[in-house]
PDBML (XML) file of the C-alpha atoms, coordinates in Angstrom:
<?xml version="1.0" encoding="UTF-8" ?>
<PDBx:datablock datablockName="MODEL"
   xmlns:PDBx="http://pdbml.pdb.org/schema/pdbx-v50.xsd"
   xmlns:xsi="http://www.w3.org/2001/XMLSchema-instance"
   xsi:schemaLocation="http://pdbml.pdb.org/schema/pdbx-v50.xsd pdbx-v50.xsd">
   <PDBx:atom_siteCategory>
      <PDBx:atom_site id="1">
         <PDBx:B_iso_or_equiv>0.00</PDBx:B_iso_or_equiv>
         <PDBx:Cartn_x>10.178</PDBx:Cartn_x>
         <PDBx:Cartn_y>-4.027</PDBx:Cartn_y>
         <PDBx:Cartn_z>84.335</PDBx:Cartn_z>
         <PDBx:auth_asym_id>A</PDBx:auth_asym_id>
         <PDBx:auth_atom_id>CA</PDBx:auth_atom_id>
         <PDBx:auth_comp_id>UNK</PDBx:auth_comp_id>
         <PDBx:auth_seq_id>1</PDBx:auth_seq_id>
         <PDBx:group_PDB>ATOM</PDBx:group_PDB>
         <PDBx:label_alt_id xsi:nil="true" />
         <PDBx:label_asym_id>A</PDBx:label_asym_id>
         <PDBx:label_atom_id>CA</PDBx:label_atom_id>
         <PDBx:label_comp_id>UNK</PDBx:label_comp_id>
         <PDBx:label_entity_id>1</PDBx:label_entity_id>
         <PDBx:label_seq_id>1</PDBx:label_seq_id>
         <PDBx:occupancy>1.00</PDBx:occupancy>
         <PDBx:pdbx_PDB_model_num>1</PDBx:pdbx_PDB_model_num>
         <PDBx:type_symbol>C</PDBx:type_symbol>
      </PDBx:atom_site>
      <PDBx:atom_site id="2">
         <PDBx:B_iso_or_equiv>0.00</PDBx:B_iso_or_equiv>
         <PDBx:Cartn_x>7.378</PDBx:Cartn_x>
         <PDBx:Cartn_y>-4.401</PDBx:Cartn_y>
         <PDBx:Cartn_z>81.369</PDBx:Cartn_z>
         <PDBx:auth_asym_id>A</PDBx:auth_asym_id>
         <PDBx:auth_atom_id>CA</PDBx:auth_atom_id>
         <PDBx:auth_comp_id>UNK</PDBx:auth_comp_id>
         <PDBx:auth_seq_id>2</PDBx:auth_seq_id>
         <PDBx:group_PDB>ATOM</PDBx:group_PDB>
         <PDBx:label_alt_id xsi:nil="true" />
         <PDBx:label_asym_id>A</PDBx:label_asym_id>
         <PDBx:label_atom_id>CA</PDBx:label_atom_id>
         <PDBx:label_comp_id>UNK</PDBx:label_comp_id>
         <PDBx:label_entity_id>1</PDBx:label_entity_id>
         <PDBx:label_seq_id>2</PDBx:label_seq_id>
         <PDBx:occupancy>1.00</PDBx:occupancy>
         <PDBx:pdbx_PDB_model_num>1</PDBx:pdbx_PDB_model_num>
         <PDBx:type_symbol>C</PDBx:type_symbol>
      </PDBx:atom_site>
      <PDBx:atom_site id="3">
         <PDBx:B_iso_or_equiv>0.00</PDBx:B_iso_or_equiv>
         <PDBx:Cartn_x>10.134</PDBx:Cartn_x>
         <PDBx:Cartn_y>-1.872</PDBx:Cartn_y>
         <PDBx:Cartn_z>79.271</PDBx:Cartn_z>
         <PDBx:auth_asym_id>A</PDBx:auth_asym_id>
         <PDBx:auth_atom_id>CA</PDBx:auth_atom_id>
         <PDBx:auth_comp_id>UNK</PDBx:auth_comp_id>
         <PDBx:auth_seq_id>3</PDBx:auth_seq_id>
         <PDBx:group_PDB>ATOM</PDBx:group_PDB>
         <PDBx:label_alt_id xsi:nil="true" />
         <PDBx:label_asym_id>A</PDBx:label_asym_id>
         <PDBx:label_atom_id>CA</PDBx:label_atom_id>
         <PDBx:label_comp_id>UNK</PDBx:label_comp_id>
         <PDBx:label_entity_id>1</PDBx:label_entity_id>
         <PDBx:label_seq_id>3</PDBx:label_seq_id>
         <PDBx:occupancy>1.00</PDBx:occupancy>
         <PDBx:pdbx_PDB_model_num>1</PDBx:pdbx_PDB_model_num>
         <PDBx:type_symbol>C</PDBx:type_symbol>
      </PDBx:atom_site>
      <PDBx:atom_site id="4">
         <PDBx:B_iso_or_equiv>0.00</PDBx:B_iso_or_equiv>
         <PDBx:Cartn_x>13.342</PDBx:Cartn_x>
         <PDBx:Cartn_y>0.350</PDBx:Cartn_y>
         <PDBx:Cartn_z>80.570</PDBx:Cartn_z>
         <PDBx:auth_asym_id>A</PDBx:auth_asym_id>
         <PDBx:auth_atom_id>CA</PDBx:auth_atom_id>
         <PDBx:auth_comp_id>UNK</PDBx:auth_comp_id>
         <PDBx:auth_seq_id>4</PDBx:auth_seq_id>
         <PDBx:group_PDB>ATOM</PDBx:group_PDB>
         <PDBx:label_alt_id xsi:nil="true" />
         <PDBx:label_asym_id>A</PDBx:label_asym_id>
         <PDBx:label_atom_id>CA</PDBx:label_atom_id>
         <PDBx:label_comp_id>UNK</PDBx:label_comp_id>
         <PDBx:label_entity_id>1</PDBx:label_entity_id>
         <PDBx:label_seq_id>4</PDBx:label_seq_id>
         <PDBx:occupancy>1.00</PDBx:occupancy>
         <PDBx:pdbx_PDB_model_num>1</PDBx:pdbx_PDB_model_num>
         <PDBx:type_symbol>C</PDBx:type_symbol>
      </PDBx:atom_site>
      <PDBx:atom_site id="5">
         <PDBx:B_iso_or_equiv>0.00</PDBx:B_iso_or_equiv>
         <PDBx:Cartn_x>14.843</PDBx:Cartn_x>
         <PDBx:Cartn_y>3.440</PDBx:Cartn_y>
         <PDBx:Cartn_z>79.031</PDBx:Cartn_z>
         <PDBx:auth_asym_id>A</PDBx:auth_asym_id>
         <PDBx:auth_atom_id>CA</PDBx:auth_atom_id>
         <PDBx:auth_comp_id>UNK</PDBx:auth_comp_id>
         <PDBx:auth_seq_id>5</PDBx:auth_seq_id>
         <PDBx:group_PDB>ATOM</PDBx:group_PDB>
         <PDBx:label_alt_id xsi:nil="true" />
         <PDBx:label_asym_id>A</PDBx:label_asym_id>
         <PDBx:label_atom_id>CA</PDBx:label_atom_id>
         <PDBx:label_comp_id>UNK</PDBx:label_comp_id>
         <PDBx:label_entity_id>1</PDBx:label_entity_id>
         <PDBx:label_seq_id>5</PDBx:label_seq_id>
         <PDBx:occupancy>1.00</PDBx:occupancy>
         <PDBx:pdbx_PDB_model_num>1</PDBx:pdbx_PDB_model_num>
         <PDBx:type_symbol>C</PDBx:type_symbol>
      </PDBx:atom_site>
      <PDBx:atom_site id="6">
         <PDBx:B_iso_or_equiv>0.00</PDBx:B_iso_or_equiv>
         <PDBx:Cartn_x>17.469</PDBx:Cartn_x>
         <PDBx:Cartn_y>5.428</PDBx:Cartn_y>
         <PDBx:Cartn_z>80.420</PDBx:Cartn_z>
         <PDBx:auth_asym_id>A</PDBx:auth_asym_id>
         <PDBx:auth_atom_id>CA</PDBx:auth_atom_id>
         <PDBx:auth_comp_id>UNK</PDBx:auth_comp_id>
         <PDBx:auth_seq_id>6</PDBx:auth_seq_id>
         <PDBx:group_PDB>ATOM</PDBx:group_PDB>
         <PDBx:label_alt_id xsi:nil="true" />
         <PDBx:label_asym_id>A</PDBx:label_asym_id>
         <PDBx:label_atom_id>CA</PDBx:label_atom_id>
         <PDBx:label_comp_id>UNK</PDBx:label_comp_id>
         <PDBx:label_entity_id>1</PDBx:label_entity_id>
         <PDBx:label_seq_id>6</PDBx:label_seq_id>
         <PDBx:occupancy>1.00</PDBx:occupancy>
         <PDBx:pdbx_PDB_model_num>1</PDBx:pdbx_PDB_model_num>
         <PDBx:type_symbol>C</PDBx:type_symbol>
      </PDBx:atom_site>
      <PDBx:atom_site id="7">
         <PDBx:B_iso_or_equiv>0.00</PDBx:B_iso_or_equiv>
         <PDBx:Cartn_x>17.649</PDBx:Cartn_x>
         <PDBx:Cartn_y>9.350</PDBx:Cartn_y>
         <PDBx:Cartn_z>79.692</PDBx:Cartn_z>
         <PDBx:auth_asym_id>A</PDBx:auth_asym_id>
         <PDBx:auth_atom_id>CA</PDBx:auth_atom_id>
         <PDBx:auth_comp_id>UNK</PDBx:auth_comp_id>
         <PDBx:auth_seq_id>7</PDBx:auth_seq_id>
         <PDBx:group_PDB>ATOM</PDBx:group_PDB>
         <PDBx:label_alt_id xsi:nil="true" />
         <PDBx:label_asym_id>A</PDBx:label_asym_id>
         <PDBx:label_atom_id>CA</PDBx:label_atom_id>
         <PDBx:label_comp_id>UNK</PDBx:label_comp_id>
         <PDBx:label_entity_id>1</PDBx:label_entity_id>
         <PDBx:label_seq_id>7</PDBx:label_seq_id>
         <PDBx:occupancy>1.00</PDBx:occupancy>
         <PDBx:pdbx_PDB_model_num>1</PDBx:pdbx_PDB_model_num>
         <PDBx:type_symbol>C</PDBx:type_symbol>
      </PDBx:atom_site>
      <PDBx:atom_site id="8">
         <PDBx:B_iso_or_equiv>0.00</PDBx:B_iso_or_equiv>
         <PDBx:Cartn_x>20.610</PDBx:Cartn_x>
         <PDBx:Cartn_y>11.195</PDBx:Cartn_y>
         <PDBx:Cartn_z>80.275</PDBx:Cartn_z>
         <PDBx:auth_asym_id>A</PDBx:auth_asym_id>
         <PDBx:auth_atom_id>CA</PDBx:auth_atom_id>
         <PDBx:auth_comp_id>UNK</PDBx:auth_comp_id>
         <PDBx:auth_seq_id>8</PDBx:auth_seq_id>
         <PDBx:group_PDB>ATOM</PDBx:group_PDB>
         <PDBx:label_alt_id xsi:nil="true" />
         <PDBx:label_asym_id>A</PDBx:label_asym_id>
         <PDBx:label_atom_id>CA</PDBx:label_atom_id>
         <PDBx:label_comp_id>UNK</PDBx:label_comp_id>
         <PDBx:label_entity_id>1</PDBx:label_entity_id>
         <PDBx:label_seq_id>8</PDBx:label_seq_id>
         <PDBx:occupancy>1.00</PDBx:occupancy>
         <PDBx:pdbx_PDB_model_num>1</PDBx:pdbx_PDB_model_num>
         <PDBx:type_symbol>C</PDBx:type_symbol>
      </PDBx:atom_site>
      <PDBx:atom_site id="9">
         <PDBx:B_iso_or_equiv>0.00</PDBx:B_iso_or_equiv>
         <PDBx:Cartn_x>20.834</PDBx:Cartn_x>
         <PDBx:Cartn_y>15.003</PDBx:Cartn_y>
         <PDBx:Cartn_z>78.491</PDBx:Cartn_z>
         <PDBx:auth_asym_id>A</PDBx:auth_asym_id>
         <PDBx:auth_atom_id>CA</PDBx:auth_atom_id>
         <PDBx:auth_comp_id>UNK</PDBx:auth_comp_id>
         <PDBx:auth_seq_id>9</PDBx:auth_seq_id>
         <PDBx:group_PDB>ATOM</PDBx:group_PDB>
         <PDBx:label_alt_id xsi:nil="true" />
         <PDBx:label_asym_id>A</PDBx:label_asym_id>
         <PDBx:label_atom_id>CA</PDBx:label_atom_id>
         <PDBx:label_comp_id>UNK</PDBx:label_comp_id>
         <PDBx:label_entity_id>1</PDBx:label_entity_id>
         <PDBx:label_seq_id>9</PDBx:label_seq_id>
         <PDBx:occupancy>1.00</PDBx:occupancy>
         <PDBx:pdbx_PDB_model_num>1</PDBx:pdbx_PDB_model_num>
         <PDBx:type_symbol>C</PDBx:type_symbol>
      </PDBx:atom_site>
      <PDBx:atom_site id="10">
         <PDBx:B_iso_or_equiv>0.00</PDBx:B_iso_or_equiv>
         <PDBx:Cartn_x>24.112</PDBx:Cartn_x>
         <PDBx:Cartn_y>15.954</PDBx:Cartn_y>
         <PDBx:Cartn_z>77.812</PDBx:Cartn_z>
         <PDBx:auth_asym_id>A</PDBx:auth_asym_id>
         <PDBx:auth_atom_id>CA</PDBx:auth_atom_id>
         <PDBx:auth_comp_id>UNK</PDBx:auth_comp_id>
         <PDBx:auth_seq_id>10</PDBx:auth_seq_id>
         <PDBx:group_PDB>ATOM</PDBx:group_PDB>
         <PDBx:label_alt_id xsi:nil="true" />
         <PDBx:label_asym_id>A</PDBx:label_asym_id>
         <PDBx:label_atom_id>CA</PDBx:label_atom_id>
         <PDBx:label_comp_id>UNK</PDBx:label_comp_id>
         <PDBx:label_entity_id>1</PDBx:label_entity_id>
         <PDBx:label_seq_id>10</PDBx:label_seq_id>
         <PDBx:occupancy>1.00</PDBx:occupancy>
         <PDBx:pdbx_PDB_model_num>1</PDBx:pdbx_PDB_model_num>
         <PDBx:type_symbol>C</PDBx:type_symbol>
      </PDBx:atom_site>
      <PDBx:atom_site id="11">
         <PDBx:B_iso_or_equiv>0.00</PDBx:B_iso_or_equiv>
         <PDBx:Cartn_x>25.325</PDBx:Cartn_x>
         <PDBx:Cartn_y>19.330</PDBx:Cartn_y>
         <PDBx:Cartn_z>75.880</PDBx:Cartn_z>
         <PDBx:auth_asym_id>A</PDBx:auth_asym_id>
         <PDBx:auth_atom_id>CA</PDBx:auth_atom_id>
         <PDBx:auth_comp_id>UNK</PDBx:auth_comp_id>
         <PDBx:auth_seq_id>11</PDBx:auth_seq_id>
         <PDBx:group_PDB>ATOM</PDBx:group_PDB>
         <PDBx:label_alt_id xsi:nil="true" />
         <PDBx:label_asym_id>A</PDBx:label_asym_id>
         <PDBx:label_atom_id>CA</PDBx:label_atom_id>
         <PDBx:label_comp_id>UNK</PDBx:label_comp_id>
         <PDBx:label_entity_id>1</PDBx:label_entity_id>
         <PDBx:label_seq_id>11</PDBx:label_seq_id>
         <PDBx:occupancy>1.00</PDBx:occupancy>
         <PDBx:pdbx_PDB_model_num>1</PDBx:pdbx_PDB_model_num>
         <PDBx:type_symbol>C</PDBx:type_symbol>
      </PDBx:atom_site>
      <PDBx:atom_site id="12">
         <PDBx:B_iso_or_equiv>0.00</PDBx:B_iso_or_equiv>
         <PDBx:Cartn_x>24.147</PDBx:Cartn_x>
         <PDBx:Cartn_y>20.374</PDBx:Cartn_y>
         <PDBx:Cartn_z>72.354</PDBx:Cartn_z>
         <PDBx:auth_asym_id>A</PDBx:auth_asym_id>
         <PDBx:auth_atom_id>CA</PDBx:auth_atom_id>
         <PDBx:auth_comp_id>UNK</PDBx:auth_comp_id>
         <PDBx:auth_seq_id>12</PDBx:auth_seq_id>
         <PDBx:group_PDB>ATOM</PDBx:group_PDB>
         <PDBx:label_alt_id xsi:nil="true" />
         <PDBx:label_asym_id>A</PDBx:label_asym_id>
         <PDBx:label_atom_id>CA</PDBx:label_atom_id>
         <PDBx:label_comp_id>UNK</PDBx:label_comp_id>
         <PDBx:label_entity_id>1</PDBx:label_entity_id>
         <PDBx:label_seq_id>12</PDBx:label_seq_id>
         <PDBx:occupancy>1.00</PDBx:occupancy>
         <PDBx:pdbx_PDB_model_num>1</PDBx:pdbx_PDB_model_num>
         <PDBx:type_symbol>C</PDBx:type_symbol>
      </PDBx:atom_site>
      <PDBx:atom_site id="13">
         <PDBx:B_iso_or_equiv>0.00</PDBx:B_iso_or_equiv>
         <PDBx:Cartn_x>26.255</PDBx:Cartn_x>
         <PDBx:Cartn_y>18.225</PDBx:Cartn_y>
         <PDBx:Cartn_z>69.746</PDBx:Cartn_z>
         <PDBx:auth_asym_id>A</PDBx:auth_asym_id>
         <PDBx:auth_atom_id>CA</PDBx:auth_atom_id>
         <PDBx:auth_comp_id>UNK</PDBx:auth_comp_id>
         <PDBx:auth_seq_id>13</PDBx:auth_seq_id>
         <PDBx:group_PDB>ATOM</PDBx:group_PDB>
         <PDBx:label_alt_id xsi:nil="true" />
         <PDBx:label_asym_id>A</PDBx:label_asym_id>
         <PDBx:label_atom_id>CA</PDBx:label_atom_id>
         <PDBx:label_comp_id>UNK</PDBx:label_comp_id>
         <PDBx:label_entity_id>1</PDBx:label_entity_id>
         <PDBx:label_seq_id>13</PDBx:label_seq_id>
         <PDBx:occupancy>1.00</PDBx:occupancy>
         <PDBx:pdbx_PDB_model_num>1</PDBx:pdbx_PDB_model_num>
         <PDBx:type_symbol>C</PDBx:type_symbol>
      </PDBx:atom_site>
      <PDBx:atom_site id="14">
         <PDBx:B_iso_or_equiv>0.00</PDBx:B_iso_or_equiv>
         <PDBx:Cartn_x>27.509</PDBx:Cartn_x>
         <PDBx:Cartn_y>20.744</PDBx:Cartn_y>
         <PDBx:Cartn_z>67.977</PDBx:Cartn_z>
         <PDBx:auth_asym_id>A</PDBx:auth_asym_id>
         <PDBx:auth_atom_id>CA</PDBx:auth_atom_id>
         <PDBx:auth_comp_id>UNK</PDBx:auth_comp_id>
         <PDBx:auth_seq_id>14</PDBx:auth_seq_id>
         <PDBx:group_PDB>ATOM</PDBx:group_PDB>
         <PDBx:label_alt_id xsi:nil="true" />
         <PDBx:label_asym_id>A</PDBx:label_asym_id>
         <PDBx:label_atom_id>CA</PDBx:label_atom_id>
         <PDBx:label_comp_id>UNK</PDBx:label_comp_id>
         <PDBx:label_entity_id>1</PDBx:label_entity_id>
         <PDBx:label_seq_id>14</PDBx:label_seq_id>
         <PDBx:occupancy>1.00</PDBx:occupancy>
         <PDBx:pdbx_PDB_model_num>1</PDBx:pdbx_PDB_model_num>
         <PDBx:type_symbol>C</PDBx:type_symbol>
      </PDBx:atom_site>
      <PDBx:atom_site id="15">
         <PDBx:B_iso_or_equiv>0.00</PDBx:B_iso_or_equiv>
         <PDBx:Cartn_x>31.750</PDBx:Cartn_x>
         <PDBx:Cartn_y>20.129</PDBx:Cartn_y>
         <PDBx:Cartn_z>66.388</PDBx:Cartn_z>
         <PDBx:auth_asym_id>A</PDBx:auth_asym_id>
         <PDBx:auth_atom_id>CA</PDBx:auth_atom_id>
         <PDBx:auth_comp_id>UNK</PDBx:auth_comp_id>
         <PDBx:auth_seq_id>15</PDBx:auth_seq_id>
         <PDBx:group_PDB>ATOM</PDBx:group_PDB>
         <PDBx:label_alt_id xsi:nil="true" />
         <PDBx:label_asym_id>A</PDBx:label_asym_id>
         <PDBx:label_atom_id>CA</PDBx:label_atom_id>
         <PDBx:label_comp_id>UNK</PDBx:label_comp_id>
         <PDBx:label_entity_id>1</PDBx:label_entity_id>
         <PDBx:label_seq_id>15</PDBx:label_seq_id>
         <PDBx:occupancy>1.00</PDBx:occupancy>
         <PDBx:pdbx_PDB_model_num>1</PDBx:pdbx_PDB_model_num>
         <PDBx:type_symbol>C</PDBx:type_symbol>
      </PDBx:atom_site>
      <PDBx:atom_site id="16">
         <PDBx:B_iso_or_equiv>0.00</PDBx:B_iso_or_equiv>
         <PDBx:Cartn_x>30.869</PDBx:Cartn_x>
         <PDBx:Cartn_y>16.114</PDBx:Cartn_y>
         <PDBx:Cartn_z>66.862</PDBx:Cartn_z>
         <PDBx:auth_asym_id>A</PDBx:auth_asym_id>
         <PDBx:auth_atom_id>CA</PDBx:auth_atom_id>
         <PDBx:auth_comp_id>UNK</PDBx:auth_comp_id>
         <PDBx:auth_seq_id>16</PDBx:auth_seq_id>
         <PDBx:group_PDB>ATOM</PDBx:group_PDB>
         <PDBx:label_alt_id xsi:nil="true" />
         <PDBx:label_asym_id>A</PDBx:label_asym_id>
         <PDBx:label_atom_id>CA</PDBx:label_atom_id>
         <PDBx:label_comp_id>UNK</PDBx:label_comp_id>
         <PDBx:label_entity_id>1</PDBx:label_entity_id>
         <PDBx:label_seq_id>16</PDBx:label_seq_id>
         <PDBx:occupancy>1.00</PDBx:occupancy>
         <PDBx:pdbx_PDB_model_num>1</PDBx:pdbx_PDB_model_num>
         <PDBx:type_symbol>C</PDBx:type_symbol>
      </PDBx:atom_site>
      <PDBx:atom_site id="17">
         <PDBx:B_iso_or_equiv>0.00</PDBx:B_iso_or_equiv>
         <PDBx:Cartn_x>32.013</PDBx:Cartn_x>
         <PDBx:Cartn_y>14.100</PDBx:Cartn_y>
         <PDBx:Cartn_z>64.407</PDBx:Cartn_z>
         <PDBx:auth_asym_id>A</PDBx:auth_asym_id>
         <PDBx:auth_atom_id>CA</PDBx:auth_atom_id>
         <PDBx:auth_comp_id>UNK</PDBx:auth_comp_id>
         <PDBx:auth_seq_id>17</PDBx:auth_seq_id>
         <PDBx:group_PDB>ATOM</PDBx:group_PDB>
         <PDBx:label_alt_id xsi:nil="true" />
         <PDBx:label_asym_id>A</PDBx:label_asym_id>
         <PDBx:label_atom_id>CA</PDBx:label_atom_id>
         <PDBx:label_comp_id>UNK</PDBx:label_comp_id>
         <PDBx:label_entity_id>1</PDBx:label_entity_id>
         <PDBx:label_seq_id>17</PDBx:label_seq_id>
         <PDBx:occupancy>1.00</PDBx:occupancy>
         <PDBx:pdbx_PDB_model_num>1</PDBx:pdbx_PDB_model_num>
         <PDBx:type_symbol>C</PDBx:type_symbol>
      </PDBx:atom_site>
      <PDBx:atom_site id="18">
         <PDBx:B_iso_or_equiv>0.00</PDBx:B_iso_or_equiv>
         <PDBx:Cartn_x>29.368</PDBx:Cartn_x>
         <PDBx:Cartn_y>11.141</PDBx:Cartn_y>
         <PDBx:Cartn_z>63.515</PDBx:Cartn_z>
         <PDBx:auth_asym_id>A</PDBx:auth_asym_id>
         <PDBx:auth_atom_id>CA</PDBx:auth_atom_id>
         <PDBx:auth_comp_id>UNK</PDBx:auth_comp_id>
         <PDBx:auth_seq_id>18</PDBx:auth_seq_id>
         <PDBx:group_PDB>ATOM</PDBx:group_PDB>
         <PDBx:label_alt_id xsi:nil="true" />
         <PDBx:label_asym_id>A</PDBx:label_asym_id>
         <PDBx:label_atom_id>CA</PDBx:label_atom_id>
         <PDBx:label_comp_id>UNK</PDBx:label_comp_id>
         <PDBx:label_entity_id>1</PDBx:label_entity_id>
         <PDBx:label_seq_id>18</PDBx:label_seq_id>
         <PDBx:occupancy>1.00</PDBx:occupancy>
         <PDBx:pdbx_PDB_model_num>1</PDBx:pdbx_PDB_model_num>
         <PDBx:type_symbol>C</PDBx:type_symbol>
      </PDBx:atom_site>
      <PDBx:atom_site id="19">
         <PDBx:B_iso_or_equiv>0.00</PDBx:B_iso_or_equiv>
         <PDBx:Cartn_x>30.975</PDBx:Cartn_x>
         <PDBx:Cartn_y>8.505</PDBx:Cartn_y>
         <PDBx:Cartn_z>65.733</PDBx:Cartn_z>
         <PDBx:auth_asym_id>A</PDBx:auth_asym_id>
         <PDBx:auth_atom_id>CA</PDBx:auth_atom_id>
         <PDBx:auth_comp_id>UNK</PDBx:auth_comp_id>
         <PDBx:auth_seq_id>19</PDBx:auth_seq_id>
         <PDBx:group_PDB>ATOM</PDBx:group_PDB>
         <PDBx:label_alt_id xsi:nil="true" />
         <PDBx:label_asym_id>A</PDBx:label_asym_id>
         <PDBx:label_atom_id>CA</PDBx:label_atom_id>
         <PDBx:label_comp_id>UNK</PDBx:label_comp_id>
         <PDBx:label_entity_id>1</PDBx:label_entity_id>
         <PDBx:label_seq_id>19</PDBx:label_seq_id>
         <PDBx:occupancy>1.00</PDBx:occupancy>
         <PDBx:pdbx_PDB_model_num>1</PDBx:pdbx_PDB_model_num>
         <PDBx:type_symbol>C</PDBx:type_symbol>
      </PDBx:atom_site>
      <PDBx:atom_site id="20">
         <PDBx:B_iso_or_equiv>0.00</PDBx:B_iso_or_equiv>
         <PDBx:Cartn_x>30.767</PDBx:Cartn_x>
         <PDBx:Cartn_y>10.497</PDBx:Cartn_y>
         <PDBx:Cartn_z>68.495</PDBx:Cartn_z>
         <PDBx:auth_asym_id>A</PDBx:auth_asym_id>
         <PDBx:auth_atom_id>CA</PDBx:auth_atom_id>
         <PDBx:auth_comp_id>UNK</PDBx:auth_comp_id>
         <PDBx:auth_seq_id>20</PDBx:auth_seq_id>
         <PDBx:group_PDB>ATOM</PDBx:group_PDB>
         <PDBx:label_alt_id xsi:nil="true" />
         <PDBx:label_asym_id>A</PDBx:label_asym_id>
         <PDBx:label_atom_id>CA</PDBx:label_atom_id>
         <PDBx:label_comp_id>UNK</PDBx:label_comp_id>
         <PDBx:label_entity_id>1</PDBx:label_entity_id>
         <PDBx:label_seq_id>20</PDBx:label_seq_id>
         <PDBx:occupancy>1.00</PDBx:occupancy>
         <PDBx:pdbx_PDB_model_num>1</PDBx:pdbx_PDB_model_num>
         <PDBx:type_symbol>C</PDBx:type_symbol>
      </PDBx:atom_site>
      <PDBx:atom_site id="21">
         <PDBx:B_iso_or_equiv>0.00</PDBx:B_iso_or_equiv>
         <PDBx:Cartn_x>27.457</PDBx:Cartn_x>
         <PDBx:Cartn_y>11.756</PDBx:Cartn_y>
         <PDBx:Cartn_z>68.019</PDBx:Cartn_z>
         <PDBx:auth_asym_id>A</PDBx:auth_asym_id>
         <PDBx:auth_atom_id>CA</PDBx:auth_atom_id>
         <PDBx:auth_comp_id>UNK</PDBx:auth_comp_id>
         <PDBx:auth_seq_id>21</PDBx:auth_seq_id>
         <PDBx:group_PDB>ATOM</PDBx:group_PDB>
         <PDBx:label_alt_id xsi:nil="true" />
         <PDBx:label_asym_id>A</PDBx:label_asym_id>
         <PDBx:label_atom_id>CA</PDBx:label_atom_id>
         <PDBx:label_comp_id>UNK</PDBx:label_comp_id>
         <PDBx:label_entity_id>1</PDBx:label_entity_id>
         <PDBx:label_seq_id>21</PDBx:label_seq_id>
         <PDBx:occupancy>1.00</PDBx:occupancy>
         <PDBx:pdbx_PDB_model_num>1</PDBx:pdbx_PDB_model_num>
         <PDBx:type_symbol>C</PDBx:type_symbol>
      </PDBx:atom_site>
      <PDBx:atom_site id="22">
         <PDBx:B_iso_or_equiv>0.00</PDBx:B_iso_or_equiv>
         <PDBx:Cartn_x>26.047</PDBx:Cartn_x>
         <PDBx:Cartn_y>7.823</PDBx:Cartn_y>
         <PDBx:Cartn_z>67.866</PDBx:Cartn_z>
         <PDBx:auth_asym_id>A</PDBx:auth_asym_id>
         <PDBx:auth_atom_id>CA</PDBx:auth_atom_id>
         <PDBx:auth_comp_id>UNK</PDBx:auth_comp_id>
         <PDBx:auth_seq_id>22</PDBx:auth_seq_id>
         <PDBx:group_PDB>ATOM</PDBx:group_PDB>
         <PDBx:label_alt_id xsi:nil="true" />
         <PDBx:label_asym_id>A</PDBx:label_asym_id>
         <PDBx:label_atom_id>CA</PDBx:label_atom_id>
         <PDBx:label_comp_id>UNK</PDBx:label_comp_id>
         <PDBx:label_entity_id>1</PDBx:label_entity_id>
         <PDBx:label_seq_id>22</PDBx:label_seq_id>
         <PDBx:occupancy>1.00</PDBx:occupancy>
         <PDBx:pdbx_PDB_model_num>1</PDBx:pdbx_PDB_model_num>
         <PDBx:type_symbol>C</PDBx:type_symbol>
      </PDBx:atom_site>
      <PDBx:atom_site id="23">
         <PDBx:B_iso_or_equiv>0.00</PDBx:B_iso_or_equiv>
         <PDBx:Cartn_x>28.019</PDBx:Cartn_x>
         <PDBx:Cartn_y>7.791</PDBx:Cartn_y>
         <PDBx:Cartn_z>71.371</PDBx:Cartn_z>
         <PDBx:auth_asym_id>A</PDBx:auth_asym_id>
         <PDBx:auth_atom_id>CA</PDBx:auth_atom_id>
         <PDBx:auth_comp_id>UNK</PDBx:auth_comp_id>
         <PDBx:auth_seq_id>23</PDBx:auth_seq_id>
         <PDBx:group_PDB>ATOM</PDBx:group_PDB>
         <PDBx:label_alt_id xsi:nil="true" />
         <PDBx:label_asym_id>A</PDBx:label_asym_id>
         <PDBx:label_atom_id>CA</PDBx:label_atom_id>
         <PDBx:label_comp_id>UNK</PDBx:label_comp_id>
         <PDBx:label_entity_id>1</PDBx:label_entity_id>
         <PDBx:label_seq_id>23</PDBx:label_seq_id>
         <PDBx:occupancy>1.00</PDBx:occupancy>
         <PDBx:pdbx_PDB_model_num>1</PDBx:pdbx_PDB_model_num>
         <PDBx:type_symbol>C</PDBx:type_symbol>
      </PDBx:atom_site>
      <PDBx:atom_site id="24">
         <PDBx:B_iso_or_equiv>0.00</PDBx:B_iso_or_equiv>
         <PDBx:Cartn_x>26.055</PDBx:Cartn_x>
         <PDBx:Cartn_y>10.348</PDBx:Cartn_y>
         <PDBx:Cartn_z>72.483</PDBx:Cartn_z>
         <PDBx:auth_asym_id>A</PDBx:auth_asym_id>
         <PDBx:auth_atom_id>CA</PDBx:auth_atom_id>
         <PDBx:auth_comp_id>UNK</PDBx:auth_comp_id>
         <PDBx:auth_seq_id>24</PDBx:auth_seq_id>
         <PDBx:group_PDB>ATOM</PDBx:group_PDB>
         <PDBx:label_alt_id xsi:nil="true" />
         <PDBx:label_asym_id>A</PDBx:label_asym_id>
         <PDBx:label_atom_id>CA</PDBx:label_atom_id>
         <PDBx:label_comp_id>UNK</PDBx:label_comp_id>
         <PDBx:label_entity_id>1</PDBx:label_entity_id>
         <PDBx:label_seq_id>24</PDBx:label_seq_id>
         <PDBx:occupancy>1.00</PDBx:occupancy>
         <PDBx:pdbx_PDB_model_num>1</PDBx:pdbx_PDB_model_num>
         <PDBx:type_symbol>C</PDBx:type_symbol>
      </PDBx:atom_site>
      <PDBx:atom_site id="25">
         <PDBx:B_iso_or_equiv>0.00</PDBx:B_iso_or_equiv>
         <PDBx:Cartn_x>23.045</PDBx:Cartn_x>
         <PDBx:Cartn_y>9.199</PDBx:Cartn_y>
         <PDBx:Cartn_z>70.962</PDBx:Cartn_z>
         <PDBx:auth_asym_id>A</PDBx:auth_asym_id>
         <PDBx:auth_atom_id>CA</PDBx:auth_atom_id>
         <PDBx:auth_comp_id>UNK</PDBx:auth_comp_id>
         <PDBx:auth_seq_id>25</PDBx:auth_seq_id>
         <PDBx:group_PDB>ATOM</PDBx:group_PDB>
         <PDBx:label_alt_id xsi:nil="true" />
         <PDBx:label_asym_id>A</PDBx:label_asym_id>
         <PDBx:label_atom_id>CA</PDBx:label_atom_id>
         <PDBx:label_comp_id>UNK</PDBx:label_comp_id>
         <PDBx:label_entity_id>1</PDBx:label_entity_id>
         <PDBx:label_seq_id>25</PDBx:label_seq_id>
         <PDBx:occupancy>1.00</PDBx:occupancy>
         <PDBx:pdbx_PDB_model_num>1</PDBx:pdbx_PDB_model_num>
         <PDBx:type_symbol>C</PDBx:type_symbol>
      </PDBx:atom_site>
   </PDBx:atom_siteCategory>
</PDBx:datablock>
């Protein structure tokens, strides 16, 4: 491929501390 990206949604990030949110991310 010229460039990849992989989307995944998952639920709102609401109560996620800011480790977990760059997980997320």
């Amino acid at each position: 491929p010229l460039q990849e990206i992989t989307l995944r949604k998952y639920e709102l990030p609401s109560g996620l501390d800011r480790d977990e949110l760059a997980r997320k991310f």
